[in-house]
Structure formats: C-alpha cells, structure tokens
N, C-alpha and C. Protein backbone atom coordinates (compact mmCIF):
# COMPACT_ATOMS: atom_id res chain seq x y z
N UNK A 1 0.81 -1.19 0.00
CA UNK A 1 0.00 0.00 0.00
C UNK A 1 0.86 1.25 0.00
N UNK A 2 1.77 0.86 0.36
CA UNK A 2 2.88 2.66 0.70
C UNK A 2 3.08 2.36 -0.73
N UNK A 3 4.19 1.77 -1.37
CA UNK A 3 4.42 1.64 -2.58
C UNK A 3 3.47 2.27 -3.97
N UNK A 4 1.96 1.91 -3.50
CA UNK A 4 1.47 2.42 -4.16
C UNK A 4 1.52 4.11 -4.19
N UNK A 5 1.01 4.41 -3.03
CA UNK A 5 1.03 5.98 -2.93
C UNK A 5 2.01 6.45 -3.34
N UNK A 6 3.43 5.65 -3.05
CA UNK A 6 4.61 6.70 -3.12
C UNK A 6 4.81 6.43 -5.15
N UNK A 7 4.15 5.66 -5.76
CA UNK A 7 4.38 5.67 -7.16
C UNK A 7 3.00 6.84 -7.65
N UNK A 8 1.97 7.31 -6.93
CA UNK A 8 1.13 7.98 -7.32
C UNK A 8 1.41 9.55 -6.83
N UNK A 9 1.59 10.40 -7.88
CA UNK A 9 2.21 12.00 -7.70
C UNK A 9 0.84 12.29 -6.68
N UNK A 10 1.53 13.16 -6.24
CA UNK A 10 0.51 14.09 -5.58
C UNK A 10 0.34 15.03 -6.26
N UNK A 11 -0.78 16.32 -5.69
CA UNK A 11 -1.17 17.25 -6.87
C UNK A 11 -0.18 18.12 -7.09
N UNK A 12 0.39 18.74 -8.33
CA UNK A 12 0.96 19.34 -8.62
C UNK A 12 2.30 19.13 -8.77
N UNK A 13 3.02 17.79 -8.52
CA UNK A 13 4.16 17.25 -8.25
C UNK A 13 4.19 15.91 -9.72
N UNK A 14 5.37 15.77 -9.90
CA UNK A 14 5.77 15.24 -11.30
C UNK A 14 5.60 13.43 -10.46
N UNK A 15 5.84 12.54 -11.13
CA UNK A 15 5.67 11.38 -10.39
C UNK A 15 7.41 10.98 -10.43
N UNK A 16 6.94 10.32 -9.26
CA UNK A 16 8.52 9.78 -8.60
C UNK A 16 9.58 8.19 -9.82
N UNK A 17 8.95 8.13 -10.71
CA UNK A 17 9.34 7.31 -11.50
C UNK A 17 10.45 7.82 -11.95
N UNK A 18 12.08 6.98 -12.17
CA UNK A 18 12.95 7.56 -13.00
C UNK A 18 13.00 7.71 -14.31
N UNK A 19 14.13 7.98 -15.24
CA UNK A 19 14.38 7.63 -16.33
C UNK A 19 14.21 6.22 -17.14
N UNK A 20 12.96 6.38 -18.09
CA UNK A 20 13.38 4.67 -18.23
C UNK A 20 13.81 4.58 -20.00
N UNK A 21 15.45 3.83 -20.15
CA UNK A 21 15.71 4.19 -21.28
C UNK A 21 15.10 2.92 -22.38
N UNK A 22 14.12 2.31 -22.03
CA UNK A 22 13.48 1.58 -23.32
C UNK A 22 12.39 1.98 -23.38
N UNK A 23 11.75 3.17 -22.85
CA UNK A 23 10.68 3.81 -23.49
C UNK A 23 11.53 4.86 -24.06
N UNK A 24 12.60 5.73 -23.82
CA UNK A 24 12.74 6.33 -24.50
C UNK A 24 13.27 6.04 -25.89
N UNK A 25 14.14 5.20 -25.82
CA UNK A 25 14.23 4.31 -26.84
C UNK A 25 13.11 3.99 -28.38
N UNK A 26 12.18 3.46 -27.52
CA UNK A 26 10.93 3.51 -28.41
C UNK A 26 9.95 4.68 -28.99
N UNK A 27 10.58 5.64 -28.13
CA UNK A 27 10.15 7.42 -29.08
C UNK A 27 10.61 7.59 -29.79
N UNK A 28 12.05 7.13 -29.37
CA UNK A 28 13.11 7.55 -31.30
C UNK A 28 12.98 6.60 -32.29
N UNK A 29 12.34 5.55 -32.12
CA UNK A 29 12.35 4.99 -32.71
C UNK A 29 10.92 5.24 -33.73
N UNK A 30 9.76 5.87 -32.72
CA UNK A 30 8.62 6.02 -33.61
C UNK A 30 8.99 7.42 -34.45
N UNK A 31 9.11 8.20 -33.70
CA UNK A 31 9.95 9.25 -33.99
C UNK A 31 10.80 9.32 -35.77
N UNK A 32 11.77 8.27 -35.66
CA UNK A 32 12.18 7.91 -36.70
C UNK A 32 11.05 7.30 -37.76
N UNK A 33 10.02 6.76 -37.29
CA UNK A 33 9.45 6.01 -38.51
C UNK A 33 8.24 7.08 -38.70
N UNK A 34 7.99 8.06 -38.32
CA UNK A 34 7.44 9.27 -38.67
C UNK A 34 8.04 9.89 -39.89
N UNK A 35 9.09 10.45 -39.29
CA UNK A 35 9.91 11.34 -40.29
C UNK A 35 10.08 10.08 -41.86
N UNK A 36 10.33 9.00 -41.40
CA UNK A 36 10.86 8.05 -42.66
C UNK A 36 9.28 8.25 -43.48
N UNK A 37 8.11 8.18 -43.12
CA UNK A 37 6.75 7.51 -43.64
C UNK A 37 6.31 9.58 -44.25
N UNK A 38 6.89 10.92 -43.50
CA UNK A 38 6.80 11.98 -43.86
C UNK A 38 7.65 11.81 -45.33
N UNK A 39 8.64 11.50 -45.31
CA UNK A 39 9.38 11.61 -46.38
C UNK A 39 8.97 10.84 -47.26
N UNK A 40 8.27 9.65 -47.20
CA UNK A 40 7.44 9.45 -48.35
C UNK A 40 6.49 9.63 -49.12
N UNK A 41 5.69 10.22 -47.83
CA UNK A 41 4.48 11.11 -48.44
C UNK A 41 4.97 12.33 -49.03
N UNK A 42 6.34 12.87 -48.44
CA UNK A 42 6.12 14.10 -49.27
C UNK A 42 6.73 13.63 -50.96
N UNK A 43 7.10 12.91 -51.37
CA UNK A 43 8.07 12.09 -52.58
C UNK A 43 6.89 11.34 -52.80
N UNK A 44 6.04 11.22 -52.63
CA UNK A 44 4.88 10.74 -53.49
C UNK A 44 3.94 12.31 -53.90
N UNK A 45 4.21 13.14 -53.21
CA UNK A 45 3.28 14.39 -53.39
C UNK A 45 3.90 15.33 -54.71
N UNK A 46 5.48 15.12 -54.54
CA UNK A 46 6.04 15.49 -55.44
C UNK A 46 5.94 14.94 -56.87
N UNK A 47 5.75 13.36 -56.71
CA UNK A 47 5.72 12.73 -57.84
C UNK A 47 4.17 12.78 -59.11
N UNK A 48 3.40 13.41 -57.57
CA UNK A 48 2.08 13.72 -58.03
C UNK A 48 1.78 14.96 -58.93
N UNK A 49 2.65 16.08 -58.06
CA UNK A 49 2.73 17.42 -58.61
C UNK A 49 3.52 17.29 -60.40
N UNK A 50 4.79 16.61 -60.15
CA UNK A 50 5.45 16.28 -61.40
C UNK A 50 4.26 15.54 -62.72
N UNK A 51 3.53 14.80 -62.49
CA UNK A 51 2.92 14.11 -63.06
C UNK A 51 1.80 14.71 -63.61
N UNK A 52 1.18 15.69 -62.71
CA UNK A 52 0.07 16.94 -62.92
C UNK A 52 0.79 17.90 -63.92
N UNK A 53 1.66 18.18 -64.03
CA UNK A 53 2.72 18.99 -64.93
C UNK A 53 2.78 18.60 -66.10
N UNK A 54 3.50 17.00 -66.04
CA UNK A 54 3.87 16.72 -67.22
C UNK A 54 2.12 16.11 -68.17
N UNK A 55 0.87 16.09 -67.26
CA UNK A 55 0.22 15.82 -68.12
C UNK A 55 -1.00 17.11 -68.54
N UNK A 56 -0.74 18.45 -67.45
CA UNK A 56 -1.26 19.21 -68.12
C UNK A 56 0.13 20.01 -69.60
N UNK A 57 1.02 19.42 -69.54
CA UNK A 57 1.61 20.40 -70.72
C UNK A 57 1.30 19.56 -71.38
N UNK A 58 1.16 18.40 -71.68
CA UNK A 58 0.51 17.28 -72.75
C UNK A 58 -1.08 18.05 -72.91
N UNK A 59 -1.84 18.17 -71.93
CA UNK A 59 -3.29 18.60 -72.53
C UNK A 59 -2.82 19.74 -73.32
N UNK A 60 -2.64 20.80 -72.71
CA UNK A 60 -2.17 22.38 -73.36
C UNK A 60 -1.24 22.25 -74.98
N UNK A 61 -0.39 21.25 -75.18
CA UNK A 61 -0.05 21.21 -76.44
C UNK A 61 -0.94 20.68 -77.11
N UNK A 62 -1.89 19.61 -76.59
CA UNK A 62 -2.90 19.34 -77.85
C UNK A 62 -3.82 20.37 -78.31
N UNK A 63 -4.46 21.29 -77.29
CA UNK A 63 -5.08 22.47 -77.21
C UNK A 63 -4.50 22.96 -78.45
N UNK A 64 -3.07 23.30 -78.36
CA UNK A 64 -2.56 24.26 -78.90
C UNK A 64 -2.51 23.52 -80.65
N UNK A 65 -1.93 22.27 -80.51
CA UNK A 65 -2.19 21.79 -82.06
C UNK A 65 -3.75 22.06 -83.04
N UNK A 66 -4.95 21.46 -81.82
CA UNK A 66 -6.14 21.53 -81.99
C UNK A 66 -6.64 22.47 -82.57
N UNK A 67 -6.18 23.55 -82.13
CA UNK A 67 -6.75 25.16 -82.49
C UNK A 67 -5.90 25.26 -83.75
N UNK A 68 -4.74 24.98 -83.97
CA UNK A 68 -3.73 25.24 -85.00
C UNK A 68 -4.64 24.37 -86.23
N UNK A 69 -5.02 23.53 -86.11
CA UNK A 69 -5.89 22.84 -87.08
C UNK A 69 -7.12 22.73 -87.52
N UNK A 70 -7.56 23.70 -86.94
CA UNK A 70 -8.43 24.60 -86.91
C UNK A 70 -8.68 25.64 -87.50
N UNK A 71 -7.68 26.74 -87.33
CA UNK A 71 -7.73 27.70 -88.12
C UNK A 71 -7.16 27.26 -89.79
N UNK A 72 -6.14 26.22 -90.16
CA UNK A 72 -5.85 26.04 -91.09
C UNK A 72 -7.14 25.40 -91.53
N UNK A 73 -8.00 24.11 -90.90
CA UNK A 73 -9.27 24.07 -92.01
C UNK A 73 -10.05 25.34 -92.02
N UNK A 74 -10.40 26.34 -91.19
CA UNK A 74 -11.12 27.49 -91.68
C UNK A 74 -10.56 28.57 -92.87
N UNK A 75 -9.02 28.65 -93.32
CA UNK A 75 -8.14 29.00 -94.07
C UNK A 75 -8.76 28.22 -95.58
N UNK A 76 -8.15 26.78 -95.20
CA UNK A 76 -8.93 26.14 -96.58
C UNK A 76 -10.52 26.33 -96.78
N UNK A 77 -11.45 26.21 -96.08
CA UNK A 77 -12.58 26.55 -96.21
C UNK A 77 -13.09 27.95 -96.93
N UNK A 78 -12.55 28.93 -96.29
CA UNK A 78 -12.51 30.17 -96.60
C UNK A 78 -11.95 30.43 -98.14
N UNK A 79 -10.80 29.86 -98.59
CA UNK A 79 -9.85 29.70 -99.57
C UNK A 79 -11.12 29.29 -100.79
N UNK A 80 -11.54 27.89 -100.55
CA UNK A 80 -12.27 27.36 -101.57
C UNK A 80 -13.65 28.13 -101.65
N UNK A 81 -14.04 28.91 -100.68
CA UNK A 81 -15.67 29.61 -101.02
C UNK A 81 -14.79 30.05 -101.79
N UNK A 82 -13.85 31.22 -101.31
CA UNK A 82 -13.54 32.53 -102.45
C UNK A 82 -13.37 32.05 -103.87
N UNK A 83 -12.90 31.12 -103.87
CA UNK A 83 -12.88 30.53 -105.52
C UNK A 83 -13.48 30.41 -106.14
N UNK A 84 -14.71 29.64 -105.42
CA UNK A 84 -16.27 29.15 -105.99
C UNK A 84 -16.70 30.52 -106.78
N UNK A 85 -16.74 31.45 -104.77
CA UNK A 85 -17.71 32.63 -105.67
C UNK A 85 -16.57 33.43 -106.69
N UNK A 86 -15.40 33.43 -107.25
CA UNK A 86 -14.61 33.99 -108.35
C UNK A 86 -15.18 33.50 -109.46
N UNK A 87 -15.15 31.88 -109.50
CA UNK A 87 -15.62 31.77 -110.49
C UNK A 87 -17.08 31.78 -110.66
N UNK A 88 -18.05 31.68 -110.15
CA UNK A 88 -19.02 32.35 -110.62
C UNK A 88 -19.19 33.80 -111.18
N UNK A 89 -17.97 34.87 -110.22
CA UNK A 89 -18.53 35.87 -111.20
C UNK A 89 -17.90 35.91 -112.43
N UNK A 90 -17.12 35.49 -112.84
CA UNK A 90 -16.05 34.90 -113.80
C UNK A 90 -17.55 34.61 -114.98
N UNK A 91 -18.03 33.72 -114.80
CA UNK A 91 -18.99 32.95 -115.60
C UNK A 91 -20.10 33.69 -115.50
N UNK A 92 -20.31 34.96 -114.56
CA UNK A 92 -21.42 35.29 -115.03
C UNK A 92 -21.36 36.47 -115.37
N UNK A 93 -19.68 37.12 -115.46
CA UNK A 93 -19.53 38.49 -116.11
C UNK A 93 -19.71 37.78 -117.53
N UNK A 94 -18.82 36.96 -118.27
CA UNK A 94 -18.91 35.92 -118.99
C UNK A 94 -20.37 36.19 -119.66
N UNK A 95 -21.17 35.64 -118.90
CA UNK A 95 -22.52 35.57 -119.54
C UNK A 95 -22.99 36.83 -120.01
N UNK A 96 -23.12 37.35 -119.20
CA UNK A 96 -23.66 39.09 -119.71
C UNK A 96 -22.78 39.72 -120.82
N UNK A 97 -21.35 39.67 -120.74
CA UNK A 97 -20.98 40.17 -121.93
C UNK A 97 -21.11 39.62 -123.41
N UNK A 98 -21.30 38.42 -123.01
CA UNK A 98 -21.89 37.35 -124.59
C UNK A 98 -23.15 37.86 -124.70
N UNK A 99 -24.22 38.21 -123.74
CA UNK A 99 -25.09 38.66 -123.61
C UNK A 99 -25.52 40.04 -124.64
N UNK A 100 -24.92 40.54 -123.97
CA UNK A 100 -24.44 41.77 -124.64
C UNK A 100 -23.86 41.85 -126.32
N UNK A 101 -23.46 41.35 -126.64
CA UNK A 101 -22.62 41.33 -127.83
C UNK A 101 -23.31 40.41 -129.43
N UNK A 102 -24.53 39.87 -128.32
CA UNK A 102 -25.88 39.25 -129.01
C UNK A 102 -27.00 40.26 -129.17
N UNK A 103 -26.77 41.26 -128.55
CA UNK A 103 -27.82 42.46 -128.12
C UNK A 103 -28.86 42.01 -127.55
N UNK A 104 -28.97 41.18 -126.76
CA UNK A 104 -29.95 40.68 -125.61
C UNK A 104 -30.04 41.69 -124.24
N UNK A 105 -30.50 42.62 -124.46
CA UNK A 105 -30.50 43.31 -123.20
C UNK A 105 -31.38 42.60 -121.85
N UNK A 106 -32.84 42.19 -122.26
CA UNK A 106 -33.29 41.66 -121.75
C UNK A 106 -32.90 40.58 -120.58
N UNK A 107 -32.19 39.78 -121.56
CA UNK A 107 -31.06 39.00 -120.59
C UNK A 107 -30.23 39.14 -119.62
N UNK A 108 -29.58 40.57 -120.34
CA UNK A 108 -28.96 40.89 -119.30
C UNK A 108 -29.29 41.38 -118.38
N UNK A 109 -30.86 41.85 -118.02
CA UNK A 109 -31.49 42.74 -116.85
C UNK A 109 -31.90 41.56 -116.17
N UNK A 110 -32.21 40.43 -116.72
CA UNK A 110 -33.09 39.49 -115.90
C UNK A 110 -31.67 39.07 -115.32
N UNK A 111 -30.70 38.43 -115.78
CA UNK A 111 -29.31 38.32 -114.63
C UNK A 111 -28.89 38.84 -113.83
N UNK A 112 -28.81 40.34 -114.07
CA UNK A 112 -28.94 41.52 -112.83
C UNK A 112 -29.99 41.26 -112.04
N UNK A 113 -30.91 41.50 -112.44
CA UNK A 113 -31.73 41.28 -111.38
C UNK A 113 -31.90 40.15 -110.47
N UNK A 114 -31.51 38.26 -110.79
CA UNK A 114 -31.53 37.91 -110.11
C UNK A 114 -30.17 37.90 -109.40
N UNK A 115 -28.83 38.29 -109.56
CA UNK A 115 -27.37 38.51 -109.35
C UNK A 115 -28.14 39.48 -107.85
N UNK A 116 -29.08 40.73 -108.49
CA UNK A 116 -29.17 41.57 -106.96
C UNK A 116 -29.82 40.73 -105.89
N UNK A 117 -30.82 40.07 -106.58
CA UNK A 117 -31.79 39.33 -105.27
C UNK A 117 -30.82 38.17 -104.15
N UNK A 118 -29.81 37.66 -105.26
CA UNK A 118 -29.24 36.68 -104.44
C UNK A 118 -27.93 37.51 -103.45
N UNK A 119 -27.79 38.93 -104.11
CA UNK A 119 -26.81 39.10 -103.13
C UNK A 119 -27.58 39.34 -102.12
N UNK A 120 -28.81 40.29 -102.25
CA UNK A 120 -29.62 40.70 -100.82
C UNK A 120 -29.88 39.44 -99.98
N UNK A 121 -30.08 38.08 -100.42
CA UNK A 121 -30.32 37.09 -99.81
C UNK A 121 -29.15 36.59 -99.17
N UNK A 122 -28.02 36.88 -99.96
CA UNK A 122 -26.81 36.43 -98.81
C UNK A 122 -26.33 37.00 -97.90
N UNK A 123 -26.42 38.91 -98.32
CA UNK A 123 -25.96 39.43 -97.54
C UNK A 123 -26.58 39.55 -96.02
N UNK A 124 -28.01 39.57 -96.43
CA UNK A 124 -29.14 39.20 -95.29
C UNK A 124 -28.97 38.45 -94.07
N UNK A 125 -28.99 36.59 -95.37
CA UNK A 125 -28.37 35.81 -93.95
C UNK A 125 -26.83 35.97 -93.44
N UNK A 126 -25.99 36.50 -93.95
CA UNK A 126 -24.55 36.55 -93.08
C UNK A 126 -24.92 37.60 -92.10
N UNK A 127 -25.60 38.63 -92.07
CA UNK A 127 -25.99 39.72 -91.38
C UNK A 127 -26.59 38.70 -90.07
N UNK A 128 -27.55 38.06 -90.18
CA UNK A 128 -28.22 37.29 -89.34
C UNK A 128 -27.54 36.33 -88.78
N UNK A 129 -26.83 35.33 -89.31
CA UNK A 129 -25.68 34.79 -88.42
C UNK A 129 -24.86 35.41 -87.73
N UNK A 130 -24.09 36.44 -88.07
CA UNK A 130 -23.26 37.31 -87.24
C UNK A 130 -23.85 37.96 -86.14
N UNK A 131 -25.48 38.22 -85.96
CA UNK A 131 -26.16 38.77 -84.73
C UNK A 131 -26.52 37.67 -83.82
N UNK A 132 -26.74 35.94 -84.82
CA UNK A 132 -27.03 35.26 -83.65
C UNK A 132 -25.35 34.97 -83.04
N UNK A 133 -24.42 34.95 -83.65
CA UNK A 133 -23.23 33.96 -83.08
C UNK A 133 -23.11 35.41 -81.89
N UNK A 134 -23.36 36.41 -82.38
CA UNK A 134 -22.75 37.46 -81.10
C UNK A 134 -23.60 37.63 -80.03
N UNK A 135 -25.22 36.88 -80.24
CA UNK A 135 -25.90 37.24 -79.04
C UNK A 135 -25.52 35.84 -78.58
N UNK A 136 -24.86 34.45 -79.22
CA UNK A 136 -24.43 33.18 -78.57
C UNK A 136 -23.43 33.19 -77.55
N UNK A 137 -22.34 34.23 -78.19
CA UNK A 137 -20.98 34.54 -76.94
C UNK A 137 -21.58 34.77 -75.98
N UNK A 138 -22.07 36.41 -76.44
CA UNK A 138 -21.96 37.09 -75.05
C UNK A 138 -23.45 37.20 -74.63
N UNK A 139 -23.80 35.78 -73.53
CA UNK A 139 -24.59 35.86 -72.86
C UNK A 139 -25.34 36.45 -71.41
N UNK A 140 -25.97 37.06 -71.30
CA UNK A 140 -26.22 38.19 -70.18
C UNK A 140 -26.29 37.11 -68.91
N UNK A 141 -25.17 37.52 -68.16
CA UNK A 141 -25.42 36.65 -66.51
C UNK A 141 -27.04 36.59 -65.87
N UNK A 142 -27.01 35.54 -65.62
CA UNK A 142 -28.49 34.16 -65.26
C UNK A 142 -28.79 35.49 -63.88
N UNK A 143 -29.84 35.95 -63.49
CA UNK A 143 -30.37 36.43 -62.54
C UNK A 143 -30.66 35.13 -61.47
N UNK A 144 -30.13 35.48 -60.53
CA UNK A 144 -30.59 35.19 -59.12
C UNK A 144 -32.11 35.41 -58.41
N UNK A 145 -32.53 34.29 -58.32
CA UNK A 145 -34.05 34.55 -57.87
C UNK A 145 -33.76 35.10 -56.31
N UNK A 146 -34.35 36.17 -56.08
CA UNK A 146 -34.53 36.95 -54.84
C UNK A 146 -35.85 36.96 -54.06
C-alpha cells in the first residue's frame, strides 16, 4: 500500500518514476518512422505534382495543335468559297458580256436582277448569323431569384 502511494504524484508534483531508457528508446524509434513515412508522403506528393505537370503540358499542347488545325481548315474553307464565288462571277460576267454582244438586253437585266436578289439574300443571312453567333458569346449573366 505505501508503494502504491509513493508511485502515485501528488497534486501538482511530477511522479517519482525515474528515467526509463526503453521507453525512451521507443520514441526515437517512432519518432524515426514518422519522419521516414513523412518523407514518403512528401516524394509521393512530389511525384504527383510532377505528373500533374507533365500531363497538363501534354493537354495544353494538344489544345494548342487543336486550335492550329483549326484555323488552317477554316483557311482552306474560306480559300475554296472565295474561288467558288470567283468563279461564278467569272462565268457570269462571262454571260452578260456574250449577252451583250448578241444584243440581248433583256437578258442581261433578268441576270442583274436575279445577281441583286441573291446578293440581298446572302448578304441578309450573313448579317443574321453574325447577330445570332454574337448574341451566342456574349450571354447576359443568369439572374438570381430573390
């Protein structure tokens, strides 16, 4: 019974137990396998970060090809209308001046005239695509119900 008390601190007093060196022992030792199991996590965090790197510059160069191939088919696209419509007017200055040189005036007003209708009809709808693609961008921020 003394034994006991005298191993139980009283208040405010440290307990009467000495140094014991195989617990301390076993702090350095966890101690050590802390720091060892830190250092792997951080070398796996790194390997993570490296890996996030090397596969967003892989996304970002395809981006960057993507768009590059892109504008070159809109280049060719663009390229071959302009041709089309060259040679049409090609073939249809063409027409009117044979037109002409037959003394068909007639002819030649009814070509004008449909030459004007179809430009008003194209110019019309490009007018109209260009107002929807710009009211498509820039869309007015979604209101908040209050």
């Amino acid at each position: 019974m003394n034994d006991e008390q005298h191993l139980r601190p009283h208040r405010g007093q440290a307990p009467a137990k000495g140094f014991d060196p195989e617990l301390f022992r076993q702090f350095i030792e966890n101690q050590a396998q802390e720091l060892e199991i830190r250092s792997e996590e951080n070398e796996i965090k790194r390997q993570e970060l490296e890996l996030g790197y090397k596969h967003a510059a892989v996304v970002l160069a395809a981006q960057v090809d993507d768009r590059q191939r892109e504008r070159q088919h809109d280049q060719k696209t663009n390229l071959r209308g302009s041709i089309i419509v060259c040679f049409l007017f090609v073939v249809l200055i063409t027409a009117i001046l044979y037109a002409l040189r037959l003394d068909k005036d007639l002819i030649v007003l009814e070509l004008l005239k449909y030459v004007g209708l179809i430009l008003a009809g194209g110019v019309s709808g490009y007018s109209m695509r260009t107002i929807q693609e710009r009211k498509e961008t820039v869309k007015p921020p979604a209101k908040s119900p209050a």
